[in-house]
Protein backbone atom coordinates (compact mmCIF):
# COMPACT_ATOMS: atom_id res chain seq x y z
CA UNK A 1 129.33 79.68 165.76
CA UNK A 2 132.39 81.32 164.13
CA UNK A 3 130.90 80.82 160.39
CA UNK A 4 127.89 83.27 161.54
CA UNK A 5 130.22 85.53 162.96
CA UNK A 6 131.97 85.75 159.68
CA UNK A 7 128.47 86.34 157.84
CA UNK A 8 127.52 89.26 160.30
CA UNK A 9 130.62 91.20 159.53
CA UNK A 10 130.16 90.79 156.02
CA UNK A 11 126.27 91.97 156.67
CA UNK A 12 127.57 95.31 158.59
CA UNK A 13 130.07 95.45 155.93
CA UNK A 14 127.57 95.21 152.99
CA UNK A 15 125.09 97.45 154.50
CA UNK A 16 127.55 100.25 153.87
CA UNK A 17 129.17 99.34 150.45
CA UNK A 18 125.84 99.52 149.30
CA UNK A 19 124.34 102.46 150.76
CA UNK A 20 123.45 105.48 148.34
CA UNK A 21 126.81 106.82 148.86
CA UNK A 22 130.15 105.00 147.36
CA UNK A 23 132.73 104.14 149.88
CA UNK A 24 136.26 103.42 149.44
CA UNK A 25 138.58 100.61 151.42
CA UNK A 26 139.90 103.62 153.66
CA UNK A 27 137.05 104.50 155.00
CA UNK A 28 135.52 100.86 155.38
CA UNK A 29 138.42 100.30 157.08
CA UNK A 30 138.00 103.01 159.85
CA UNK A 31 134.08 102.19 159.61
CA UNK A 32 135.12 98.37 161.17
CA UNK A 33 138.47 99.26 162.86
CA UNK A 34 136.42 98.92 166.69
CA UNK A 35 136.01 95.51 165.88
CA UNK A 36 139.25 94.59 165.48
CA UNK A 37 139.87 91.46 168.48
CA UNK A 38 136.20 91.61 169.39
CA UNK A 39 134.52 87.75 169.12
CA UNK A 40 131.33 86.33 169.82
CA UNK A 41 129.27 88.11 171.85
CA UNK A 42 131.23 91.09 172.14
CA UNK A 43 131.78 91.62 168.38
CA UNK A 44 127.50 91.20 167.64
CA UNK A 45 127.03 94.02 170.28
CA UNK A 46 129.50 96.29 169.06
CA UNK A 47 128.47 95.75 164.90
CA UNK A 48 124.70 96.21 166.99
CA UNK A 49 125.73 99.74 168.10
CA UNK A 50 128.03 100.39 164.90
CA UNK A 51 124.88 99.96 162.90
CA UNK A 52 122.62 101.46 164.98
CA UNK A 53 124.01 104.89 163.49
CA UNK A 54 122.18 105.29 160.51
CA UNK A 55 119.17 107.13 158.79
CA UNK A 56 116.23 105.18 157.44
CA UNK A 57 113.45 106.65 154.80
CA UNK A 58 109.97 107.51 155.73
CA UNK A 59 107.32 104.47 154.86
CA UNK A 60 105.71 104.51 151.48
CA UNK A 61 105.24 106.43 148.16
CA UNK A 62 105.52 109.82 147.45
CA UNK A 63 108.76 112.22 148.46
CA UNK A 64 111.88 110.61 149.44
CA UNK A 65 110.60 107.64 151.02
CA UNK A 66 110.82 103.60 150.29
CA UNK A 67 110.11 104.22 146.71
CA UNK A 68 111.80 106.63 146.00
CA UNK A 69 114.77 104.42 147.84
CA UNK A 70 113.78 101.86 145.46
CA UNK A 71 114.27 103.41 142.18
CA UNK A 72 117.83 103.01 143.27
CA UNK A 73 118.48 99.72 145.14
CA UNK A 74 115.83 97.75 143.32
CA UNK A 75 115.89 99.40 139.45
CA UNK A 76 117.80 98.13 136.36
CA UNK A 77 118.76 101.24 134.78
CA UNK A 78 118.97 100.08 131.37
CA UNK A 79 114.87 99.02 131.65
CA UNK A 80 113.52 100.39 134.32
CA UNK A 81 112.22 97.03 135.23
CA UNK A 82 111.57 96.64 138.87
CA UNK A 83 113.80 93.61 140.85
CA UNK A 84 110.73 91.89 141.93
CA UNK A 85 112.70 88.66 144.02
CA UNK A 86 109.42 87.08 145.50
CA UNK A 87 107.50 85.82 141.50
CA UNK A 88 108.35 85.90 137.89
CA UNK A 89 105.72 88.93 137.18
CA UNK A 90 107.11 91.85 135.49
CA UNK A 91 106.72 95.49 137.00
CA UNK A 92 108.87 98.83 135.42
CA UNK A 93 109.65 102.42 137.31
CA UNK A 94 108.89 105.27 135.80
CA UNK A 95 111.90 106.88 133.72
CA UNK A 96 112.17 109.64 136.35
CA UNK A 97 112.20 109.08 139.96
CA UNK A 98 109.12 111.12 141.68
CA UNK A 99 108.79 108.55 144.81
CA UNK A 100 105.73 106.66 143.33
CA UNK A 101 104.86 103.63 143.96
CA UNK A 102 104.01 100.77 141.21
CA UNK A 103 100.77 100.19 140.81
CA UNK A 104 100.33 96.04 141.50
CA UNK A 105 103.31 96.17 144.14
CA UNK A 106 103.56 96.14 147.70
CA UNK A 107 106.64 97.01 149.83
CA UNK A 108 107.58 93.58 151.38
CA UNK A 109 108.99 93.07 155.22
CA UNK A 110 111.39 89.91 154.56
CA UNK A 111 112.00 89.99 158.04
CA UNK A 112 108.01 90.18 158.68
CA UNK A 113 107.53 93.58 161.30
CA UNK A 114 104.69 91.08 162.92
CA UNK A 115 107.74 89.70 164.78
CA UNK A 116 108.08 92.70 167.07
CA UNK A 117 104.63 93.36 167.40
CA UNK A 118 103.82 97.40 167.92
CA UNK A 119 107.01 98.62 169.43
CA UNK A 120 108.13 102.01 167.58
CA UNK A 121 111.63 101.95 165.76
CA UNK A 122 113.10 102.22 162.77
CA UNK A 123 113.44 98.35 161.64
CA UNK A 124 109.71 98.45 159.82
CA UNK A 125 111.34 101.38 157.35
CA UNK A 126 115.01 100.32 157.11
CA UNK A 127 115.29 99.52 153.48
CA UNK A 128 117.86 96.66 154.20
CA UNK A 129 114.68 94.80 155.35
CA UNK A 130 112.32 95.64 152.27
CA UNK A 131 112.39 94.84 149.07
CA UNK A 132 109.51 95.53 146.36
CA UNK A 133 106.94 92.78 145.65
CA UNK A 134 104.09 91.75 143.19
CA UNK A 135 100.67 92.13 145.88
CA UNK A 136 99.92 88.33 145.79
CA UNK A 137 103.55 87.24 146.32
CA UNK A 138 103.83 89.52 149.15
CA UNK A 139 99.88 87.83 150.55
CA UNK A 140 100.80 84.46 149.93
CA UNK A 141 104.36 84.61 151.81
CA UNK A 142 102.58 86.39 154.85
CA UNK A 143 105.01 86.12 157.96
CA UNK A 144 105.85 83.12 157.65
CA UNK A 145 109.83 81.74 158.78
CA UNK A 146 111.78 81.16 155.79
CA UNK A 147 113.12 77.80 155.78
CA UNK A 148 113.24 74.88 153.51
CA UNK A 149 109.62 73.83 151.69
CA UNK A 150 109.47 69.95 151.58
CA UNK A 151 105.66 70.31 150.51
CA UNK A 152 104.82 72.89 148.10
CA UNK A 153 101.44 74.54 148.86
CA UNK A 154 101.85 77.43 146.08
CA UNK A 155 105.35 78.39 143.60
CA UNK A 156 105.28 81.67 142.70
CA UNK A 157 107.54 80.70 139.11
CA UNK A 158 110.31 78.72 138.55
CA UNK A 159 112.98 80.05 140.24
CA UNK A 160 110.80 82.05 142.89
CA UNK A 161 108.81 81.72 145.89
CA UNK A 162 107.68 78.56 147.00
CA UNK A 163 104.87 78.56 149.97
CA UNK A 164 103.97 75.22 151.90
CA UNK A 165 105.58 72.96 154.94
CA UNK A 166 108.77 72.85 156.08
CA UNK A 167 110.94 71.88 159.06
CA UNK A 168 111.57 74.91 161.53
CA UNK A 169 113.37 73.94 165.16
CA UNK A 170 112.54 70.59 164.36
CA UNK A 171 108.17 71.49 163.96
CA UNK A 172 106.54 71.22 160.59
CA UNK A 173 105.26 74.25 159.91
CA UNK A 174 104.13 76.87 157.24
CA UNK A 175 107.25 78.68 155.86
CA UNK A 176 108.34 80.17 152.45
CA UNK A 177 111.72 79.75 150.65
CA UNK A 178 112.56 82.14 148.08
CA UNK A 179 113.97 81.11 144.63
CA UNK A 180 118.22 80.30 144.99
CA UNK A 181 118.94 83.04 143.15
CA UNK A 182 117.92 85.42 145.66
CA UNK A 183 118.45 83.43 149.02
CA UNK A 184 121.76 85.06 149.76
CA UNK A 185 120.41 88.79 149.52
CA UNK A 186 117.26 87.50 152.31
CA UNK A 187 120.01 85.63 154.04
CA UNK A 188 121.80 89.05 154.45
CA UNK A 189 118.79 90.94 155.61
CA UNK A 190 117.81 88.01 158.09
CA UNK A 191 121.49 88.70 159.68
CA UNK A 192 121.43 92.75 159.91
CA UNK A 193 118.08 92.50 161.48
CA UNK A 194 119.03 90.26 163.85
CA UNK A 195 121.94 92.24 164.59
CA UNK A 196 121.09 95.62 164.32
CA UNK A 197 117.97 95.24 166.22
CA UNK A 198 118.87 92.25 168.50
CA UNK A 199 117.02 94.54 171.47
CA UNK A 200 113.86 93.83 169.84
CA UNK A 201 111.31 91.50 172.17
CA UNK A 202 110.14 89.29 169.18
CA UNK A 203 106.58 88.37 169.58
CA UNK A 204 104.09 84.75 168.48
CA UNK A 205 105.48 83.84 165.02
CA UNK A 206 108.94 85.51 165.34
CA UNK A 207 109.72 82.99 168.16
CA UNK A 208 109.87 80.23 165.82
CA UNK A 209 112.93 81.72 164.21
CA UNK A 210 114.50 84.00 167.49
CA UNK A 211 114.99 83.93 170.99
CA UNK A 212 114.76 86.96 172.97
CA UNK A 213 118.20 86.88 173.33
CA UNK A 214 121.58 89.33 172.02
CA UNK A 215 123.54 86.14 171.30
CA UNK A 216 122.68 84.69 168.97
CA UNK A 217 118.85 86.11 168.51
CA UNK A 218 118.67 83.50 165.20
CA UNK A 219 117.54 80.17 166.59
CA UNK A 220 120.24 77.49 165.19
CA UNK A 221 118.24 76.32 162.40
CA UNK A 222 117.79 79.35 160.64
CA UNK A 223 121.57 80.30 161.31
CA UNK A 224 122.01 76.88 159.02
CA UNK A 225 119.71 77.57 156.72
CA UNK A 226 120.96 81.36 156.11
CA UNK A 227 124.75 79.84 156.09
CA UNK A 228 123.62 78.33 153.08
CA UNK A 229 121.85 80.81 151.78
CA UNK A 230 125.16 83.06 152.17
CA UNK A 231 127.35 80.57 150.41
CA UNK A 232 125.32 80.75 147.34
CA UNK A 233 126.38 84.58 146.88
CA UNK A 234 129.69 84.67 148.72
């Protein structure tokens, strides 16, 4: 379990480096320093209530909400092109940011908010957790574990989204696996979820990737599969 250690920290760590606000090694440093010593099940729970301190964007278009949070975590500013991760269709922001959504996109839960069922919090509007989407990537994938396809039901491009059966805690099942190229950024979102919102009771499909448990809330499967996934970035 040490290796999944290592990848939380580096979650917690990432989810501040790339916040809207630069931060230097000084004050990363004093961000981490009460987890200096701490292992196991004692260092999830305290980067659980070290990221629990945070502000989160209201839901959808308009204002200073998801959208407008997406113009810029998800924007190349040389295009304008929107980082759509989930198919190889193109999408492009406006040249000024006014919180509007693209037409032909949805805002995608990686971590699906099915898996917690109606309970009010702050993980179904956390940006680390959403990322823009073309409308029938975002259908197709549903809420679905990601895993590894062995039978490809639907590809969403080369290099993107594949849909069918895989392997998860030993059951074939329907999954999706996104393209390599973006498996370590989902990787990272499946760990801060799990982490910053381990208190969560995950409901029907989420139990075939959690437990209802602090340590180590992943199942062991997906902690393998998002290992790899981390390596590919890392």
């Amino acid at each position: 379990m040490n290796r999944y250690f290592k990848i939380v920290i580096a979650t917690a760590l990432i989810s501040v480096t790339t916040s809207a606000n630069a931060i230097d090694r000084k004050t990363l440093a004093q961000y981490a320093s009460s987890l200096t010593g701490l292992k196991k099940e004692q260092l999830k729970t305290a980067l659980h209530k070290l990221m629990s301190k945070k502000d989160v964007l209201p839901y959808g278009g308009g204002g200073h909400g998801t959208w407008w949070g997406f113009w810029y975590s998800d924007r190349n500013p040389q295009t304008n092109e929107c980082y759509n991760r989930y198919s190889d269709k193109k999408f492009y922001f406006e040249s000024t940011n006014t919180g509007k959504s693209i037409a032909g996109m949805n805002i995608e839960h990686s971590f699906p908010k099915s898996w917690w069922g109606k309970t009010k919090n702050d993980a179904w509007c956390d940006l680390y957790n959403l990322y823009p989407s073309d409308e029938k990537a975002n259908s197709s994938k549903s809420n679905y574990p990601m895993g590894v396809v062995v039978n490809v039901k639907e590809l969403a491009g080369e290099g993107y989204d594949k849909v069918g059966d895989g392997y998860a805690d030993g059951q074939l099942t329907r999954m999706w696996e996104p393209g390599d190229a973006f498996k370590g950024e989902f990787s990272r979102s499946y760990m801060y979820m799990a982490t910053t919102y381990q208190d969560l009771k995950w409901e029907k499909d989420g139990l075939q990737s959690l437990e209802n448990k602090e340590w180590p809330t992943l199942k062991q499967w997906l902690i393998n599969y998002i290992y790899n996934g981390i390596r590919k970035i890392v």
